[in-house]
Protein backbone atom coordinates (compact mmCIF):
# COMPACT_ATOMS: atom_id res chain seq x y z
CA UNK A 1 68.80 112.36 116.92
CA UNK A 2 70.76 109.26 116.57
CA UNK A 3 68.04 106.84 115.17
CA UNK A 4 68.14 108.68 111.70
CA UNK A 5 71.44 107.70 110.57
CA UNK A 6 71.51 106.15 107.47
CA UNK A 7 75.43 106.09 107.12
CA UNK A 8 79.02 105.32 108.65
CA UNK A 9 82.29 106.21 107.10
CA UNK A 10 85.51 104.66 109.17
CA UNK A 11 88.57 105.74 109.06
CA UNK A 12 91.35 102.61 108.24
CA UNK A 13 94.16 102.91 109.88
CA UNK A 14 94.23 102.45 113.64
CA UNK A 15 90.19 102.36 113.42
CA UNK A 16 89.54 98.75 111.19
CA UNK A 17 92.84 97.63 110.78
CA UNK A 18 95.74 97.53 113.54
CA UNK A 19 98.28 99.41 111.62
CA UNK A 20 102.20 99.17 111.78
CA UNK A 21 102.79 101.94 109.37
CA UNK A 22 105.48 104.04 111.20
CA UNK A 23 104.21 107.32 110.62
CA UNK A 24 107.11 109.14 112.22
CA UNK A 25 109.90 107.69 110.01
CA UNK A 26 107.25 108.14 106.57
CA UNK A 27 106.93 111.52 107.87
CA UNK A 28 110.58 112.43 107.97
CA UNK A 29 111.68 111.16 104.96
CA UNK A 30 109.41 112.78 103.28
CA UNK A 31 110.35 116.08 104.59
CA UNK A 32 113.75 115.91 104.26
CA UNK A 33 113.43 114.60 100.67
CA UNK A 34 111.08 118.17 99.96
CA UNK A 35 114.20 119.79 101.70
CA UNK A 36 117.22 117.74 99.59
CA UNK A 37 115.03 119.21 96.69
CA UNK A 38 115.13 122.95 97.77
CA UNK A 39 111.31 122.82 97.78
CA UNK A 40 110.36 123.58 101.72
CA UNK A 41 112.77 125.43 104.37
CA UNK A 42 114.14 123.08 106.41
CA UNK A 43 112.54 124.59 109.80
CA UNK A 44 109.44 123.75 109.39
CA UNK A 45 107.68 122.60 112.87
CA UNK A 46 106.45 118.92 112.15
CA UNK A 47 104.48 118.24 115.24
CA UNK A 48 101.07 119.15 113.90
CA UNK A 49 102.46 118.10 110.20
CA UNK A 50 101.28 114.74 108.05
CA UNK A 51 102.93 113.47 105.36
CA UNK A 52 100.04 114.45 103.20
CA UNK A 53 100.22 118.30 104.68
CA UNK A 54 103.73 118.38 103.80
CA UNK A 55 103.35 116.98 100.50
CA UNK A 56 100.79 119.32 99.72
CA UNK A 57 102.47 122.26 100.56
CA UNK A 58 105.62 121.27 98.54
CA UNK A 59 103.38 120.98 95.55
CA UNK A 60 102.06 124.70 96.28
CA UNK A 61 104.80 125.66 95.70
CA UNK A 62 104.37 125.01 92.25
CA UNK A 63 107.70 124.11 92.54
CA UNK A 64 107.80 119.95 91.82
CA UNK A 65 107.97 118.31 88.52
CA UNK A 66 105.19 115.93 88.04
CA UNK A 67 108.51 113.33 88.22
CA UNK A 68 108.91 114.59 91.48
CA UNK A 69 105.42 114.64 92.50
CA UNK A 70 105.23 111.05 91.72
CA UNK A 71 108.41 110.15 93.45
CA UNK A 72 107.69 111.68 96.65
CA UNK A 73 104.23 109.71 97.23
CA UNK A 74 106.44 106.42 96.73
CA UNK A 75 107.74 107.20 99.70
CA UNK A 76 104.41 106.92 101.75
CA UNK A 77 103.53 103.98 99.76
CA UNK A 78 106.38 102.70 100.71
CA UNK A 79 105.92 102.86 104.26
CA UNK A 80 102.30 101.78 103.64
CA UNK A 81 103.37 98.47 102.06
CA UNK A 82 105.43 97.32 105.17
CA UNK A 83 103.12 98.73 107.40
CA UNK A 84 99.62 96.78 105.69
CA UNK A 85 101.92 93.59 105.54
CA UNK A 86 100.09 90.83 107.59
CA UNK A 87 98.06 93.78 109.13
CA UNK A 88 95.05 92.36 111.66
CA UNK A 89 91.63 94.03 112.45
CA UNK A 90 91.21 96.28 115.18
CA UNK A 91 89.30 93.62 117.98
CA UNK A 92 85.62 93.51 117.59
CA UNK A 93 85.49 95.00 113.91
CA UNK A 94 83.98 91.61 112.34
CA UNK A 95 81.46 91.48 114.86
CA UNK A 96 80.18 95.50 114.34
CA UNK A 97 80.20 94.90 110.61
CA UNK A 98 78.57 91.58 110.16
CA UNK A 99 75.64 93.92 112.75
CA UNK A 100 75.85 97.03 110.56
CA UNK A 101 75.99 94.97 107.26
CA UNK A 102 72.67 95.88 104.81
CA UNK A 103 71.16 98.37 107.39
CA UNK A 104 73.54 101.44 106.88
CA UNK A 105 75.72 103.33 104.09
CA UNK A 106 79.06 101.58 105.00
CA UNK A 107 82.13 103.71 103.81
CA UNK A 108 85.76 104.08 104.37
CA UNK A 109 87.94 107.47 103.43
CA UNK A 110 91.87 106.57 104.04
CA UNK A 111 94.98 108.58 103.06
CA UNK A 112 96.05 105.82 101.90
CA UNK A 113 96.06 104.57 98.89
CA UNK A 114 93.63 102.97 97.11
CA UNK A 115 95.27 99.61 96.43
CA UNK A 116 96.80 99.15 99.91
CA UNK A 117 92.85 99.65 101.46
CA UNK A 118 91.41 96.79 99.35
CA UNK A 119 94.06 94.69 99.73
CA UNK A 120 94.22 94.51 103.41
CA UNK A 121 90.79 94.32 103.28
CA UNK A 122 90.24 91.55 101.46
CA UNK A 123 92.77 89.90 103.45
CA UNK A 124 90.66 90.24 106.15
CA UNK A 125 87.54 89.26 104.91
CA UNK A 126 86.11 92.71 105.58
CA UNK A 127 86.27 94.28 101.25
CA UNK A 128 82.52 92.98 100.85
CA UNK A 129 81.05 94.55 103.83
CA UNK A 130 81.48 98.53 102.37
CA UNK A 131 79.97 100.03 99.78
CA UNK A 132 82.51 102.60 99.01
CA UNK A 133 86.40 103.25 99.64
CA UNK A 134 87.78 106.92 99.29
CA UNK A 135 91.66 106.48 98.77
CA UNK A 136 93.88 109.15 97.85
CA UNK A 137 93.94 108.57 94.22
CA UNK A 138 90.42 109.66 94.32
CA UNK A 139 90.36 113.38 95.70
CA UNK A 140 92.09 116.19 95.49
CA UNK A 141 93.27 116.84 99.44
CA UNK A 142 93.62 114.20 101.81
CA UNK A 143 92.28 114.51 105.69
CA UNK A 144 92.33 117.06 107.64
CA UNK A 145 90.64 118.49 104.17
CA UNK A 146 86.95 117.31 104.36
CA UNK A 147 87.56 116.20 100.62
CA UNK A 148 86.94 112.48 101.04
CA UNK A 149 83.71 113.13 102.81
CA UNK A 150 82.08 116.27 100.56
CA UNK A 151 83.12 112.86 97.77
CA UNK A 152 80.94 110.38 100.09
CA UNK A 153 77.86 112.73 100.68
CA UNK A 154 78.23 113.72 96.98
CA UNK A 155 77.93 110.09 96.44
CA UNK A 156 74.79 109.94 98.21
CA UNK A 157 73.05 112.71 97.48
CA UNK A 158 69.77 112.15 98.73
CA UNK A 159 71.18 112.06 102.36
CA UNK A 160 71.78 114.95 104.61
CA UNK A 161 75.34 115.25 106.91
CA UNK A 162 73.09 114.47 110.30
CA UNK A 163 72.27 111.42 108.60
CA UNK A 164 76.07 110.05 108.72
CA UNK A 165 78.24 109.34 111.36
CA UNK A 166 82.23 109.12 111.54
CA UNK A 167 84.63 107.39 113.69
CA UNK A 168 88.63 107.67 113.41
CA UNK A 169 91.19 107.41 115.67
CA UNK A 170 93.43 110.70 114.86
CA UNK A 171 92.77 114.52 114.98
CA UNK A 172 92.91 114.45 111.08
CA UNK A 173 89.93 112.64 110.54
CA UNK A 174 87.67 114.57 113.68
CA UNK A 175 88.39 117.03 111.81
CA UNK A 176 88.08 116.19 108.43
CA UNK A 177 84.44 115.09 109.58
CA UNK A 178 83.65 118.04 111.38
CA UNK A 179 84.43 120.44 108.17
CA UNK A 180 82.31 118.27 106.20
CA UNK A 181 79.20 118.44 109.21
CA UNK A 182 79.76 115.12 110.13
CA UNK A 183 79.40 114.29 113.88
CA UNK A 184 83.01 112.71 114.77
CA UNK A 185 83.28 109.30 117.43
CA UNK A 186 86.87 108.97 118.44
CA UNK A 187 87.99 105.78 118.86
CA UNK A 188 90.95 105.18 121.02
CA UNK A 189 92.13 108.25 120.22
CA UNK A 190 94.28 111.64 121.94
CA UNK A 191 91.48 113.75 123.09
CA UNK A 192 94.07 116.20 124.17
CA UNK A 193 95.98 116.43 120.70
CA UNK A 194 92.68 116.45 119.11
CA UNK A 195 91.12 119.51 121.46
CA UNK A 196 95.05 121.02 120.53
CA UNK A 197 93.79 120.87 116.94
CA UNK A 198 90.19 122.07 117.62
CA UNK A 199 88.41 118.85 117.20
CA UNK A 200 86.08 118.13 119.88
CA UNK A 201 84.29 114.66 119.41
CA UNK A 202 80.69 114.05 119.40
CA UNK A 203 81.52 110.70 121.63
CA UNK A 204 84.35 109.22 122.90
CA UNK A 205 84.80 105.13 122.38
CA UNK A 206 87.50 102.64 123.53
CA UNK A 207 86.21 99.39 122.14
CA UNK A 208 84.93 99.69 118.59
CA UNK A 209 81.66 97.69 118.96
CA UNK A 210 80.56 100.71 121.27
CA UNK A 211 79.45 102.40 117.72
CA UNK A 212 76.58 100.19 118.13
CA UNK A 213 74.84 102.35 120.78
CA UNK A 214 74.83 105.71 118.51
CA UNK A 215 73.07 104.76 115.45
């Protein structure tokens, strides 16, 4: 089974690249400026909320301007920019790349944006390894919505989903992956949470050169 993989999409954050982003604070400014804006109730249980879920169902709503759609993803990129700044790789991810390098599909799908993912990447040396980034310019839901990996098998067309592989650290992107038919590694991540949330890895890894021994 796992000698026909002919792909890999990573997650970013937390996966490559040892994030400071402080998800909790991005998170609650962005709620309460949907609330200061009369657009979501303000009792709204946040535990199994992302910023992206929120911001997504304030734009249901059909409720926000396209001013204030714009202004309440600066907040996230906000958060984003102090949280890539001087950002290091996750230990071992040079060494797995440089290995999967030429032999596999190499792609990364981030709720972040764009712009933040190749900068941080080329700042660690890592941009010319992939052959595709998924930000969230590029698709119309961001993880837990399978979006950014119906785009990468859309991409590559000629390949089936038990031909890819996916490895993230958070709930969102097992199952993101698992909506899309993509088996799901967690790395370093809250099996718990993610069995909470209905995601139920195909392998469990600590140290990210472990990939190596499913492909």
């Amino acid at each position: 089974m796992k000698n026909n993989i002919k792909g890999i999409i990573f997650d970013m954050d937390n996966t490559l690249l040892s994030s400071k982003i402080n998800f909790a604070a991005m998170k609650k400014e962005t709620y309460e400026f949907v609330i200061n804006h009369g657009i979501l109730p303000d009792d709204l249980d946040l535990i199994n909320q992302t910023t992206a879920i929120i911001i997504e169902k304030a734009v249901k709503t059909k409720m926000m301007s396209q001013e204030i759609i714009k202004a309440v993803w600066e907040i996230p990129k906000k958060y984003e920019v102090m949280g890539m700044e001087n950002a290091v790789l996750e230990p071992g991810v040079t060494q797995l790349l440089s290995e999967l390098y030429g032999k596999y599909y190499m792609a990364v799908v981030t709720n972040n944006s764009i712009e933040a993912a190749v900068k941080a990447f080329r700042e660690n040396k890592i941009y010319s390894y992939f052959d595709i980034l998924v930000g969230r310019e590029m698709i119309k839901s961001l993880k837990p919505s399978p979006d950014g990996f119906l785009y990468i098998l859309d991409h590559y067309n000629t390949t089936s989903t038990d031909e890819w592989l996916s490895i993230g650290d958070a709930w969102l992107d097992g199952k993101a992956s698992m909506d899309a038919g993509i088996r799901f590694i967690s790395y370093r991540g809250d099996i718990q949470k993610m069995n909470t949330m209905g995601v139920y890895p195909y392998a469990v890894i600590n140290d990210i050169r472990e990939l190596s021994n499913f492909i």
